[in-house]
C-alpha atoms as a PDB file:
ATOM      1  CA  UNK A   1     -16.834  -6.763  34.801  1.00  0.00           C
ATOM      2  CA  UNK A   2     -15.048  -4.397  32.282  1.00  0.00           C
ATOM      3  CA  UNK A   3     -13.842  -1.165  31.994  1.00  0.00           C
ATOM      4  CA  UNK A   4     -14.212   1.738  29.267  1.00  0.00           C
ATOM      5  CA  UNK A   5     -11.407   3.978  28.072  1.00  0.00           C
ATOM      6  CA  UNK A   6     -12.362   6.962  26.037  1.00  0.00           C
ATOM      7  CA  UNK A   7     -10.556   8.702  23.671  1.00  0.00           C
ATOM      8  CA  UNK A   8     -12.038  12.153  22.605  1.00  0.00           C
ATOM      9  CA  UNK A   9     -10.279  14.339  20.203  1.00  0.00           C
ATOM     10  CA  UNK A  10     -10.635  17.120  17.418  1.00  0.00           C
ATOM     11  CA  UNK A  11     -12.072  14.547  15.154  1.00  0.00           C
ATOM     12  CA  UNK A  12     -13.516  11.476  16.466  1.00  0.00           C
ATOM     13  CA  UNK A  13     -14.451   9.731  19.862  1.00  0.00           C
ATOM     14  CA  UNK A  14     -13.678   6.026  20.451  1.00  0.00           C
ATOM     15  CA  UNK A  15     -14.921   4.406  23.622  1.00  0.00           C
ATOM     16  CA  UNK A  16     -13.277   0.896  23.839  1.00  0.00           C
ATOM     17  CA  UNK A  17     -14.104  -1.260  26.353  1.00  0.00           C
ATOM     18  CA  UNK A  18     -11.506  -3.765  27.681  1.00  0.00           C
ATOM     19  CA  UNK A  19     -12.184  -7.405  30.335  1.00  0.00           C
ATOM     20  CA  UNK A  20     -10.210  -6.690  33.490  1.00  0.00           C
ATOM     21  CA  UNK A  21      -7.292  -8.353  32.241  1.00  0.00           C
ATOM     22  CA  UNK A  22      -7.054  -5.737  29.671  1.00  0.00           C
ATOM     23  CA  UNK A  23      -8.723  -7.607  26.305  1.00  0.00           C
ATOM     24  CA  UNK A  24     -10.425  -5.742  24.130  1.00  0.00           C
ATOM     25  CA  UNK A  25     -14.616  -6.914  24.112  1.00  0.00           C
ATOM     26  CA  UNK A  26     -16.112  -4.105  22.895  1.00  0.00           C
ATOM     27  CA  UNK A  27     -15.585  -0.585  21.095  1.00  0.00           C
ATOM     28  CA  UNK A  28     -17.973   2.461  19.264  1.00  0.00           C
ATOM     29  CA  UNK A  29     -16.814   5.194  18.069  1.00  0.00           C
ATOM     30  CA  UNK A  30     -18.913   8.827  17.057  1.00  0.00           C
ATOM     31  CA  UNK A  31     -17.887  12.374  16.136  1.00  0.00           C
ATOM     32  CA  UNK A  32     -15.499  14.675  17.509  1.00  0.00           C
ATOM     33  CA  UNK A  33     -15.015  15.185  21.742  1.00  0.00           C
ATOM     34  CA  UNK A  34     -13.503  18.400  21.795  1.00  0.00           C
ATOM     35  CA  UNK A  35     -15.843  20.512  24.007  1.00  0.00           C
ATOM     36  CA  UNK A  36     -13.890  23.546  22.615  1.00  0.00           C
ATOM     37  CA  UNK A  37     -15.252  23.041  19.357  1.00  0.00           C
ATOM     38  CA  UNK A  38     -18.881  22.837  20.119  1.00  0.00           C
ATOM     39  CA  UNK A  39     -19.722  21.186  23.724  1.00  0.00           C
ATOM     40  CA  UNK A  40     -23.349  20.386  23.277  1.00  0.00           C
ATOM     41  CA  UNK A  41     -22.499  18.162  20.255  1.00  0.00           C
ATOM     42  CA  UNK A  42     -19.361  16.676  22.035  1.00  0.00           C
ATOM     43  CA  UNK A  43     -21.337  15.514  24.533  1.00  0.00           C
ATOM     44  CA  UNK A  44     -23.956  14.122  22.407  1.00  0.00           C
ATOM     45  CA  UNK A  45     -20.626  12.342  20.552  1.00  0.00           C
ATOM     46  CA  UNK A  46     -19.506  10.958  23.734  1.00  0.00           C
ATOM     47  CA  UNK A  47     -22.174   9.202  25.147  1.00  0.00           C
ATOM     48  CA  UNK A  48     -23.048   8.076  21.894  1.00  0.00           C
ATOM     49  CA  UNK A  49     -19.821   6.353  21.501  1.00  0.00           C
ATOM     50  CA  UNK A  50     -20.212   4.827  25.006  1.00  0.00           C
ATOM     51  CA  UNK A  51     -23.518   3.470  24.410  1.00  0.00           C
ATOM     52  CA  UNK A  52     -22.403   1.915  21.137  1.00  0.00           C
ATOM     53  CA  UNK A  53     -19.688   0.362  22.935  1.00  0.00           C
ATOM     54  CA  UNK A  54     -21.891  -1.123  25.295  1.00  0.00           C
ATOM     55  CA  UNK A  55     -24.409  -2.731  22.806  1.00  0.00           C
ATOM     56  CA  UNK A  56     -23.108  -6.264  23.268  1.00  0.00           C
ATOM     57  CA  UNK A  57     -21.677  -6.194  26.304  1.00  0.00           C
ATOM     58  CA  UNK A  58     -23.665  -7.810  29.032  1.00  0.00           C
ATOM     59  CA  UNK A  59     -21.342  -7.784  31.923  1.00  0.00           C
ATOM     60  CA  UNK A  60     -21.226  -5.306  34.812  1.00  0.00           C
ATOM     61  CA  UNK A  61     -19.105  -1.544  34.131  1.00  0.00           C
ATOM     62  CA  UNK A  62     -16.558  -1.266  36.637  1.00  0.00           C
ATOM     63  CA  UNK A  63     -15.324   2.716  35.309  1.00  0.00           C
ATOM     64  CA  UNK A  64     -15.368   4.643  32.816  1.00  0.00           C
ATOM     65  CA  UNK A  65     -12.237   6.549  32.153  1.00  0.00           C
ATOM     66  CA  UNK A  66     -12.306   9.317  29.768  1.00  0.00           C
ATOM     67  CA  UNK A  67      -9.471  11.865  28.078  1.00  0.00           C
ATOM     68  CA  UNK A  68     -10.714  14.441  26.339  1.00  0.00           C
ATOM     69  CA  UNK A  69      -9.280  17.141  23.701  1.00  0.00           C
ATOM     70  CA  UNK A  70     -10.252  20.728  25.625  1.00  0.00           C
ATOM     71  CA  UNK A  71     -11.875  19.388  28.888  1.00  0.00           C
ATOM     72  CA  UNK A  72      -8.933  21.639  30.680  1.00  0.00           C
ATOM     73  CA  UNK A  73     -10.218  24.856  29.276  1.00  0.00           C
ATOM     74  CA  UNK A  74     -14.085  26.505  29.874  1.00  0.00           C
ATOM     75  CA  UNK A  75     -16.765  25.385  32.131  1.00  0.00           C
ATOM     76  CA  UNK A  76     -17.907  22.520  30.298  1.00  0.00           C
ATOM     77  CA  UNK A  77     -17.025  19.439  32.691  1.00  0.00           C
ATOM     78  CA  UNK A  78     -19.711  20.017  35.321  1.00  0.00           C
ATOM     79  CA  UNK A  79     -22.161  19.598  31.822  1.00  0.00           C
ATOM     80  CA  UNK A  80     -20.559  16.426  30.422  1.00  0.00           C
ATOM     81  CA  UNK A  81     -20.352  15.226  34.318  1.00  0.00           C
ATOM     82  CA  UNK A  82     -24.376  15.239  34.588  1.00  0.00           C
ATOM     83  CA  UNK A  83     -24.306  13.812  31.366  1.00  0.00           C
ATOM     84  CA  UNK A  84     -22.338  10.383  32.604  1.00  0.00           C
ATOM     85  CA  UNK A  85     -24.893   9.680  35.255  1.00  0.00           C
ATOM     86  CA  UNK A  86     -26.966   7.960  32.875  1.00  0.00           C
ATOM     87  CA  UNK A  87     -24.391   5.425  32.958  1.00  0.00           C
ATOM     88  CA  UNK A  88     -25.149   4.794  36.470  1.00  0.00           C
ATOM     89  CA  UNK A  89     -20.910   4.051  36.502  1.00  0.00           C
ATOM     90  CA  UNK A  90     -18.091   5.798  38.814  1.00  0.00           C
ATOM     91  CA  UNK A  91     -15.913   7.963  36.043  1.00  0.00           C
ATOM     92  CA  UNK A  92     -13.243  10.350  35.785  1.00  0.00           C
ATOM     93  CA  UNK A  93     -12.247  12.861  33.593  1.00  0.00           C
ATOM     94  CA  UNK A  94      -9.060  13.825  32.187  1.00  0.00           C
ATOM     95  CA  UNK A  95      -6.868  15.805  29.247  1.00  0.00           C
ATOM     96  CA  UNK A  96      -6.428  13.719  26.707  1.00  0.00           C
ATOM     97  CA  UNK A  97      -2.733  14.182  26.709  1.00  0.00           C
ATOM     98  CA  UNK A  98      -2.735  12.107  30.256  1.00  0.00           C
ATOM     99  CA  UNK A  99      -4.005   8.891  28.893  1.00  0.00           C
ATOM    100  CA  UNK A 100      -1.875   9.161  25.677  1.00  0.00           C
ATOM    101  CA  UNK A 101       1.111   9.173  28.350  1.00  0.00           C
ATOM    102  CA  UNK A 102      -0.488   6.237  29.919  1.00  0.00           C
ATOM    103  CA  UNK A 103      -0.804   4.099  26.824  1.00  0.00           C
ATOM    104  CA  UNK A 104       2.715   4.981  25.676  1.00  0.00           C
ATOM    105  CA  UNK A 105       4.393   4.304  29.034  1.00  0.00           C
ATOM    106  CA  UNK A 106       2.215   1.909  30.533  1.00  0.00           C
ATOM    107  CA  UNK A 107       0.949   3.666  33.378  1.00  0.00           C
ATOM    108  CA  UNK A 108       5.159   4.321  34.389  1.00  0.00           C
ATOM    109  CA  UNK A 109       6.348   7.680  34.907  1.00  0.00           C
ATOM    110  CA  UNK A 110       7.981   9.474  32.342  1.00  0.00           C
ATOM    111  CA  UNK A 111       7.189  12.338  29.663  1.00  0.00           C
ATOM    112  CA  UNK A 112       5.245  11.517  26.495  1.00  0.00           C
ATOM    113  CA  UNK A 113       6.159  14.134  23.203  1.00  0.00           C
ATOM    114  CA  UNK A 114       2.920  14.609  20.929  1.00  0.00           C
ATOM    115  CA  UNK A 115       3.338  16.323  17.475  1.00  0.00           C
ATOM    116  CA  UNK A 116       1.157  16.196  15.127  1.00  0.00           C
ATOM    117  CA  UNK A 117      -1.037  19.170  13.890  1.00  0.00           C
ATOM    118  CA  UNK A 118      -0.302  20.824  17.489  1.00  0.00           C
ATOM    119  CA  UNK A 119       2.090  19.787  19.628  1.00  0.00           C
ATOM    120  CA  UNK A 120       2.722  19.054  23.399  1.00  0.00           C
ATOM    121  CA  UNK A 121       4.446  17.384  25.780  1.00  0.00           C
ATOM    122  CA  UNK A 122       3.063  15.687  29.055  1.00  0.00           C
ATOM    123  CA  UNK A 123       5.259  14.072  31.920  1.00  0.00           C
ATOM    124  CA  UNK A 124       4.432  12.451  34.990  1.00  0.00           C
ATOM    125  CA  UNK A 125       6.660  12.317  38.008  1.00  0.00           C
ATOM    126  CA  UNK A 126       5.069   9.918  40.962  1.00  0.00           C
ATOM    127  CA  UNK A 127       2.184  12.140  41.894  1.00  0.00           C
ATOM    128  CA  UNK A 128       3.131  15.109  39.829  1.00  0.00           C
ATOM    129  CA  UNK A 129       2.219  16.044  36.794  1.00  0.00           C
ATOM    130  CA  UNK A 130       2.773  18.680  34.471  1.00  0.00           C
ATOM    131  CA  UNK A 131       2.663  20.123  30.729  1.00  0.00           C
ATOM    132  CA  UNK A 132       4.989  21.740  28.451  1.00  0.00           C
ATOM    133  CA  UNK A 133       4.096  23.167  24.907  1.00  0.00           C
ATOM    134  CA  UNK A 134       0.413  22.998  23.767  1.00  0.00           C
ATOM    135  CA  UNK A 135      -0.526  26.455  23.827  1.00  0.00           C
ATOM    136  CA  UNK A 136      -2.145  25.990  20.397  1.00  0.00           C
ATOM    137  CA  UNK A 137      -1.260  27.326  16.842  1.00  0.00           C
ATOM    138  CA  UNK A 138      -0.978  30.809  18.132  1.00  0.00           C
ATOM    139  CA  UNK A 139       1.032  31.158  21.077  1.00  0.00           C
ATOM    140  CA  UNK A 140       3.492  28.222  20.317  1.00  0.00           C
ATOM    141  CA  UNK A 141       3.398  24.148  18.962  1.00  0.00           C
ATOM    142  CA  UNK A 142       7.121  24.128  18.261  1.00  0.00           C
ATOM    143  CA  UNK A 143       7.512  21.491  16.525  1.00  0.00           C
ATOM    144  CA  UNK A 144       4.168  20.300  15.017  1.00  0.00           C
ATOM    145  CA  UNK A 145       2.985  19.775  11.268  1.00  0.00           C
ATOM    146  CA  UNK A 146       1.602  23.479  11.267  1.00  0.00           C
ATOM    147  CA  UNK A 147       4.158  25.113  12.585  1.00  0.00           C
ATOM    148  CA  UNK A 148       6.530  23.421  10.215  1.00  0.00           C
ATOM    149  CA  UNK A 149       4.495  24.707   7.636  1.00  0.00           C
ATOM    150  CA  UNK A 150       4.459  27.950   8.848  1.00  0.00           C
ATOM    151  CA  UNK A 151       8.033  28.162   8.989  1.00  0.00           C
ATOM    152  CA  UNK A 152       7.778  26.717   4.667  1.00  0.00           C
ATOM    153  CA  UNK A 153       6.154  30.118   4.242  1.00  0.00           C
ATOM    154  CA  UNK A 154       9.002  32.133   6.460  1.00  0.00           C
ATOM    155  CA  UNK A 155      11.392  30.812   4.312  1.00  0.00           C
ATOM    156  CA  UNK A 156       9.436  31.833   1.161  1.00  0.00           C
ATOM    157  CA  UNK A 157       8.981  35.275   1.965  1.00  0.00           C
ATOM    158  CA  UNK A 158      12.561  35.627   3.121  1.00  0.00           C
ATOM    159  CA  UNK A 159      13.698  34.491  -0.259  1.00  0.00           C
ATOM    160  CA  UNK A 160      10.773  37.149  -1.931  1.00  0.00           C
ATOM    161  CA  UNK A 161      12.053  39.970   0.107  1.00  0.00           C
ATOM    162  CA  UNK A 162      16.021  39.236  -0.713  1.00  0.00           C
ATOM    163  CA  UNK A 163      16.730  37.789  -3.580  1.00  0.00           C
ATOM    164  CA  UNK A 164      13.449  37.727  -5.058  1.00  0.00           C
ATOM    165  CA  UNK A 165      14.619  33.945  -6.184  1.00  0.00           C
ATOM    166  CA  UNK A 166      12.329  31.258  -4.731  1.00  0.00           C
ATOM    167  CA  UNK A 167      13.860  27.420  -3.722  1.00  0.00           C
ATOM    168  CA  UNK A 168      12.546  24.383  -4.948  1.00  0.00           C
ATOM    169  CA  UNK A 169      11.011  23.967  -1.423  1.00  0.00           C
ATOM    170  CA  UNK A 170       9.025  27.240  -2.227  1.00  0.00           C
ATOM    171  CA  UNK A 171       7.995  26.570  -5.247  1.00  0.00           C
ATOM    172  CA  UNK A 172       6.335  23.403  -4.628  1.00  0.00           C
ATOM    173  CA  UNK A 173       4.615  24.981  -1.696  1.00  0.00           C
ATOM    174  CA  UNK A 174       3.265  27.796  -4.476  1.00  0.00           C
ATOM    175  CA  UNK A 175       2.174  25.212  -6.547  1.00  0.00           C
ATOM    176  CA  UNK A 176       0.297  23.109  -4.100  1.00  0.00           C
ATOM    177  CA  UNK A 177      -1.988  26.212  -3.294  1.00  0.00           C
ATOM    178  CA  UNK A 178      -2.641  26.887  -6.791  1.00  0.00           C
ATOM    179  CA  UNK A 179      -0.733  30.651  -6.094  1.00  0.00           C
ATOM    180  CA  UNK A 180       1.512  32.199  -8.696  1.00  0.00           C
ATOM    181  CA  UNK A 181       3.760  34.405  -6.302  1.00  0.00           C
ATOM    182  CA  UNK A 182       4.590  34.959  -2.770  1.00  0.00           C
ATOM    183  CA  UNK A 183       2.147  37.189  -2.123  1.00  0.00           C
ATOM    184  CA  UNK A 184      -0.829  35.055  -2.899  1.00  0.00           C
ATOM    185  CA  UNK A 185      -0.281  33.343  -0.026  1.00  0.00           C
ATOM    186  CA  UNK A 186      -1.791  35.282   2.422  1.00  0.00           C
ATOM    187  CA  UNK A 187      -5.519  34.708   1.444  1.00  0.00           C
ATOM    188  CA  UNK A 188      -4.499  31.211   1.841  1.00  0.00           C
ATOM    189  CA  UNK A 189      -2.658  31.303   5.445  1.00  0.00           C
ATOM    190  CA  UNK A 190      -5.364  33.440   6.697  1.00  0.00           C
ATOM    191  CA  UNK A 191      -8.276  31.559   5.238  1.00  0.00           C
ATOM    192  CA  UNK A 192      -7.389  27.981   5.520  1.00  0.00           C
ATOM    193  CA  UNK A 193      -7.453  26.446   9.150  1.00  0.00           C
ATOM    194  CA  UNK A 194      -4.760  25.223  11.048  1.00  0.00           C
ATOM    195  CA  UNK A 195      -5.379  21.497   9.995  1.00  0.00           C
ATOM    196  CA  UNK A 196      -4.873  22.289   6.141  1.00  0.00           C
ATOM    197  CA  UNK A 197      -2.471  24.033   6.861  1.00  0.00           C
ATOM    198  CA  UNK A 198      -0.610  21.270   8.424  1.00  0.00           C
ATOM    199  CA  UNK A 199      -1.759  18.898   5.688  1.00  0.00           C
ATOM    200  CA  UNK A 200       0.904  20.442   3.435  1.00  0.00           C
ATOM    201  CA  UNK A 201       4.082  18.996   5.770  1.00  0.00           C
ATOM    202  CA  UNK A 202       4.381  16.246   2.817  1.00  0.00           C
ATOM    203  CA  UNK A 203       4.848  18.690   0.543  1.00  0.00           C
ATOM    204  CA  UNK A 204       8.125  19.680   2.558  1.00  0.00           C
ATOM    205  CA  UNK A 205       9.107  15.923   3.477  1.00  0.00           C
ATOM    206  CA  UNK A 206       9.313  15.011  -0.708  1.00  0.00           C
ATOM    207  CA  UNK A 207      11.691  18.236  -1.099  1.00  0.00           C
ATOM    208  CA  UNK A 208      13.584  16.969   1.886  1.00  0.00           C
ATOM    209  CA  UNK A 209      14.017  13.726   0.223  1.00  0.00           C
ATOM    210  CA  UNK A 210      14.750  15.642  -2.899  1.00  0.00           C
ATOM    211  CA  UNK A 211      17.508  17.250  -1.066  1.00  0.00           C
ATOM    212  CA  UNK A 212      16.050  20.270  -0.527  1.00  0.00           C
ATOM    213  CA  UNK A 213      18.465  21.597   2.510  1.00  0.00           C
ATOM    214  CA  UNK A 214      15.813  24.540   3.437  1.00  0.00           C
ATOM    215  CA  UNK A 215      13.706  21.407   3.388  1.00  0.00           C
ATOM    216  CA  UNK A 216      15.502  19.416   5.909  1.00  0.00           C
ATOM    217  CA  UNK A 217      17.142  22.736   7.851  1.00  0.00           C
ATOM    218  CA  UNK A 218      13.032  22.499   9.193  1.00  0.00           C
ATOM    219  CA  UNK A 219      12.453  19.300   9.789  1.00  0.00           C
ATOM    220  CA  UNK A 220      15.968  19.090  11.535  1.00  0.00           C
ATOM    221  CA  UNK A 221      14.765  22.447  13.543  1.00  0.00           C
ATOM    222  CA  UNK A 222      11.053  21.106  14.474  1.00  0.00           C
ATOM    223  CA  UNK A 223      13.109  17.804  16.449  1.00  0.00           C
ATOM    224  CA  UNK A 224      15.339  19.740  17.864  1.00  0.00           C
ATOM    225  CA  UNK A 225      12.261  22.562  19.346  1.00  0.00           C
ATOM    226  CA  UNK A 226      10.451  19.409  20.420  1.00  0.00           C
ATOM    227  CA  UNK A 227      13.428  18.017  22.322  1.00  0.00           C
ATOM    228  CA  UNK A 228      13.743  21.692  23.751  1.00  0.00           C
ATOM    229  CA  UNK A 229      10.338  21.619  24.889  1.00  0.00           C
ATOM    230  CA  UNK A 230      10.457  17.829  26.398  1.00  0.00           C
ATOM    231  CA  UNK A 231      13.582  18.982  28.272  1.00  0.00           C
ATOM    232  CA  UNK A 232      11.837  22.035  29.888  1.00  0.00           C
ATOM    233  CA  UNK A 233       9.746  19.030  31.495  1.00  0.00           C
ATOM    234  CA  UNK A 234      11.899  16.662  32.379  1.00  0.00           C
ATOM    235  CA  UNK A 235      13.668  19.771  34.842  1.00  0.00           C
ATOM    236  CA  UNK A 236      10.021  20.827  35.635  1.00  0.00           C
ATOM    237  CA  UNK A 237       9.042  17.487  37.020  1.00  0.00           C
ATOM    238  CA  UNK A 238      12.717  16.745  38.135  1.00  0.00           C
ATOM    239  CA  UNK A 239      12.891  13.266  36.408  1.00  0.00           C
ATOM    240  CA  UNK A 240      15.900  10.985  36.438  1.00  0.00           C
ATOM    241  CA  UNK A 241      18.652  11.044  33.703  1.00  0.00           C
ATOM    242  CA  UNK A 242      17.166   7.466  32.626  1.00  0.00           C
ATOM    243  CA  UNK A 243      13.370   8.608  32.138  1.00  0.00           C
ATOM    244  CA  UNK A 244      11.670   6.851  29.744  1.00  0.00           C
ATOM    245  CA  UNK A 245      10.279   9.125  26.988  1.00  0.00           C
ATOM    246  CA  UNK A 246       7.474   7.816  24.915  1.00  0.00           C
ATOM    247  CA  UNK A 247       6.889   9.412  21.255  1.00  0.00           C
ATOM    248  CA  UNK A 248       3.244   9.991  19.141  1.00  0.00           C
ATOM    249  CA  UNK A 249       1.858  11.747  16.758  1.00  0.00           C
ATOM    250  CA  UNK A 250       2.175  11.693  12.773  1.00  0.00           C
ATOM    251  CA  UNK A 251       5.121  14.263  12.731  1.00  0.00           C
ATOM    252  CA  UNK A 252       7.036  11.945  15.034  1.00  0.00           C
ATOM    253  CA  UNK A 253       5.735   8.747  13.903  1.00  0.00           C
ATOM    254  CA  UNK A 254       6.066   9.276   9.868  1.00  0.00           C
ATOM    255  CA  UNK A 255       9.217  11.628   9.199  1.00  0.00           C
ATOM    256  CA  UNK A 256      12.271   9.969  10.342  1.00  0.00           C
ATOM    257  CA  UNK A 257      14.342  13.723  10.403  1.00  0.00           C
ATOM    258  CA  UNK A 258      12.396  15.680  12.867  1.00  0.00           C
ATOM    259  CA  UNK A 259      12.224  11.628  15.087  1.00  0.00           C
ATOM    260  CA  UNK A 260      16.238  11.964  14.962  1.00  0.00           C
ATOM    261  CA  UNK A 261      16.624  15.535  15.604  1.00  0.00           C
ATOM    262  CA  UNK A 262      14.827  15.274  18.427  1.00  0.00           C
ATOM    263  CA  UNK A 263      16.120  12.409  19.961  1.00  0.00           C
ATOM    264  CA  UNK A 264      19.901  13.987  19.434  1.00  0.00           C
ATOM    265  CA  UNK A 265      19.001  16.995  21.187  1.00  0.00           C
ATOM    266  CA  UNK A 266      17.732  14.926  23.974  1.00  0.00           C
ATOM    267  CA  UNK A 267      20.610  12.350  24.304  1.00  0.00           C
ATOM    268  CA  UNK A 268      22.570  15.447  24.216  1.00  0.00           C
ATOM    269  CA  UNK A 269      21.327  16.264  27.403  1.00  0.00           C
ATOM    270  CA  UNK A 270      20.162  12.870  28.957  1.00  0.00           C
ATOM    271  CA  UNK A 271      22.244  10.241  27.409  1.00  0.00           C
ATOM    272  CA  UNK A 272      20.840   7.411  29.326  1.00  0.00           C
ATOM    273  CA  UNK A 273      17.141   8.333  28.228  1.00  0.00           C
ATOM    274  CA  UNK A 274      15.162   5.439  26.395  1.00  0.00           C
ATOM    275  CA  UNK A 275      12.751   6.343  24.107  1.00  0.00           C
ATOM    276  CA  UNK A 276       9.181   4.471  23.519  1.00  0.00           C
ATOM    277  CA  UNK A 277       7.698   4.798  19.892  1.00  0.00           C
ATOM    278  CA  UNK A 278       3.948   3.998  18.849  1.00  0.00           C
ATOM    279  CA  UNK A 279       2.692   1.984  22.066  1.00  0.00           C
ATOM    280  CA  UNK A 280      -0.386   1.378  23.234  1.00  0.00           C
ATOM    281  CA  UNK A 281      -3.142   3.426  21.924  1.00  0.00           C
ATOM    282  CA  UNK A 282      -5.107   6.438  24.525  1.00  0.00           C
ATOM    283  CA  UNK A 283      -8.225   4.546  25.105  1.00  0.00           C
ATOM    284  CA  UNK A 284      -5.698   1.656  26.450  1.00  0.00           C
ATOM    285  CA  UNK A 285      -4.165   4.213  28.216  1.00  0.00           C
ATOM    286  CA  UNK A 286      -7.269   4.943  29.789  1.00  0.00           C
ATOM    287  CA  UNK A 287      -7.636   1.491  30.783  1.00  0.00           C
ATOM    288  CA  UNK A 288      -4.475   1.421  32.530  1.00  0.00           C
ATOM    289  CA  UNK A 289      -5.635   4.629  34.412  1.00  0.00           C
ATOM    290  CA  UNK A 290      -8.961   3.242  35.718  1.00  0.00           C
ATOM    291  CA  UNK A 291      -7.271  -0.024  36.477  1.00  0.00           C
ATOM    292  CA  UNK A 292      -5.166   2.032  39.320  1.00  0.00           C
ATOM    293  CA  UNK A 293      -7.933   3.906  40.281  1.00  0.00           C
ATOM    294  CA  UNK A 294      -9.894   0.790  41.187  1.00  0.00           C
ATOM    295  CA  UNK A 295      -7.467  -0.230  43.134  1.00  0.00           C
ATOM    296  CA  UNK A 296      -7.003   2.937  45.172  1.00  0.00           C
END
């Protein structure tokens, strides 16, 4: 027998399937699995990753286990429920963010810090569970590789609107959009989405390096509104002063700054806290998930 953890995000779906000592024996992967984005086609993209899992696999499915990008939001689970029957396989379906936690920490308790285009922050306390951050590009991700570049731009039109001088930080930032002064940069905020936007944190990381301090004042402030956020959890949930935090995400995984920021503003508060960087990936997360369902 084996079991199927499936990852389902903004981009792609991977549905890896794992013996019940937790091998990898099979994995397919399709489109995107955010319902949010269009829930007919995610659908379509997860069963078709399922079934290409499944190709070679000739052994009984004990569960599927499934995190998804969006499943929290709308009416679209009952749909992608009916769908699963054809697997003729017990399931259960959860926010992605849940079996990121699990693959980071293992199936332990503990809060897991996401930043990457969005951020959020997910902790799990025995039976309880609970969310901090992720309210999307509008409404908050502290933290994450938009809203760092968001804050790029603040600093640019400050400078514009004072001194009229720009920083080296702004001027790179002008030069990667192909805009010749401060105000061109509205057709480009407005136009691009949120995931070009976010593409530009390098940009600010090689000014950083450069020794750009509006640069690194940023970075610094993204680690510390992450650790802000984490902490708002950790009282939430009512964790101990030795919780094990786990940490994903290309913000958090690539740019050393906003990783140390963070983790100061944390051990600030909770000096015994351990943190847990780049563990196990969701869909083994999943796994972990279905194996404790199975036993329940």
């Amino acid at each position: 027998m084996y079991i199927i953890g499936v990852d389902g995000g903004g981009t792609k779906t991977e549905a890896v399937a794992y013996n019940l000592q937790g091998e990898e024996i099979g994995r397919g992967s399709s489109g995107f699995g955010n319902v949010l984005v269009d829930a007919k086609q995610a659908i379509a993209n997860i069963v078709e990753a399922i079934t290409l899992c499944q190709q070679t696999l000739t052994e009984k499915c004990a569960y599927i286990y499934l995190g998804l990008a969006g499943i929290e939001s709308g009416s679209h689970r009952a749909e992608l429920e009916q769908a699963l029957h054809v697997f003729h396989t017990p399931f259960s379906i959860v926010n992605d963010a849940k079996i990121a936690h699990a693959g980071a920490l293992k199936g332990s308790d503990g809060i897991l810090i996401i930043s990457g285009t969005g951020s959020i922050c997910f902790g799990v306390n025995g039976t309880k569970e609970a969310f901090t951050g992720g309210w999307g590009h509008l409404l908050g991700d502290e933290g994450s590789g938009y809203r760092i570049v968001i804050d790029a731009f603040k600093q640019l039109i400050e400078e514009d609107e004072t001194s009229g001088i720009h920083s080296s930080l702004s001027k790179a930032l002008l030069q990667e959009i192909g805009a010749q002064r401060a105000n061109d940069i509205k057709a480009f905020i407005y136009g691009a989405p949120k995931g070009e936007i976010a593409a530009l944190v390098p940009v600010i990381t090689a000014q950083a390096e450069k020794g750009s301090i509006e640069a690194q004042d940023i970075l610094c402030r993204a680690g510390t509104e992450l650790g802000a956020t984490a902490m708002r959890l950790h009282r939430k949930l009512q964790l101990p002063a030795d919780v094990h935090i786990g940490l994903k995400g290309s913000i958090l995984m690539h740019i050393e700054s906003v990783r140390t920021a963070l983790q100061a503003h944390i051990h600030s508060h909770l000096p015994q806290a351990t943190f847990v960087v780049g563990e196990e990936s969701a869909a083994k997360g999943a796994y972990y998930l279905a194996v404790q369902e199975l036993k329940r």
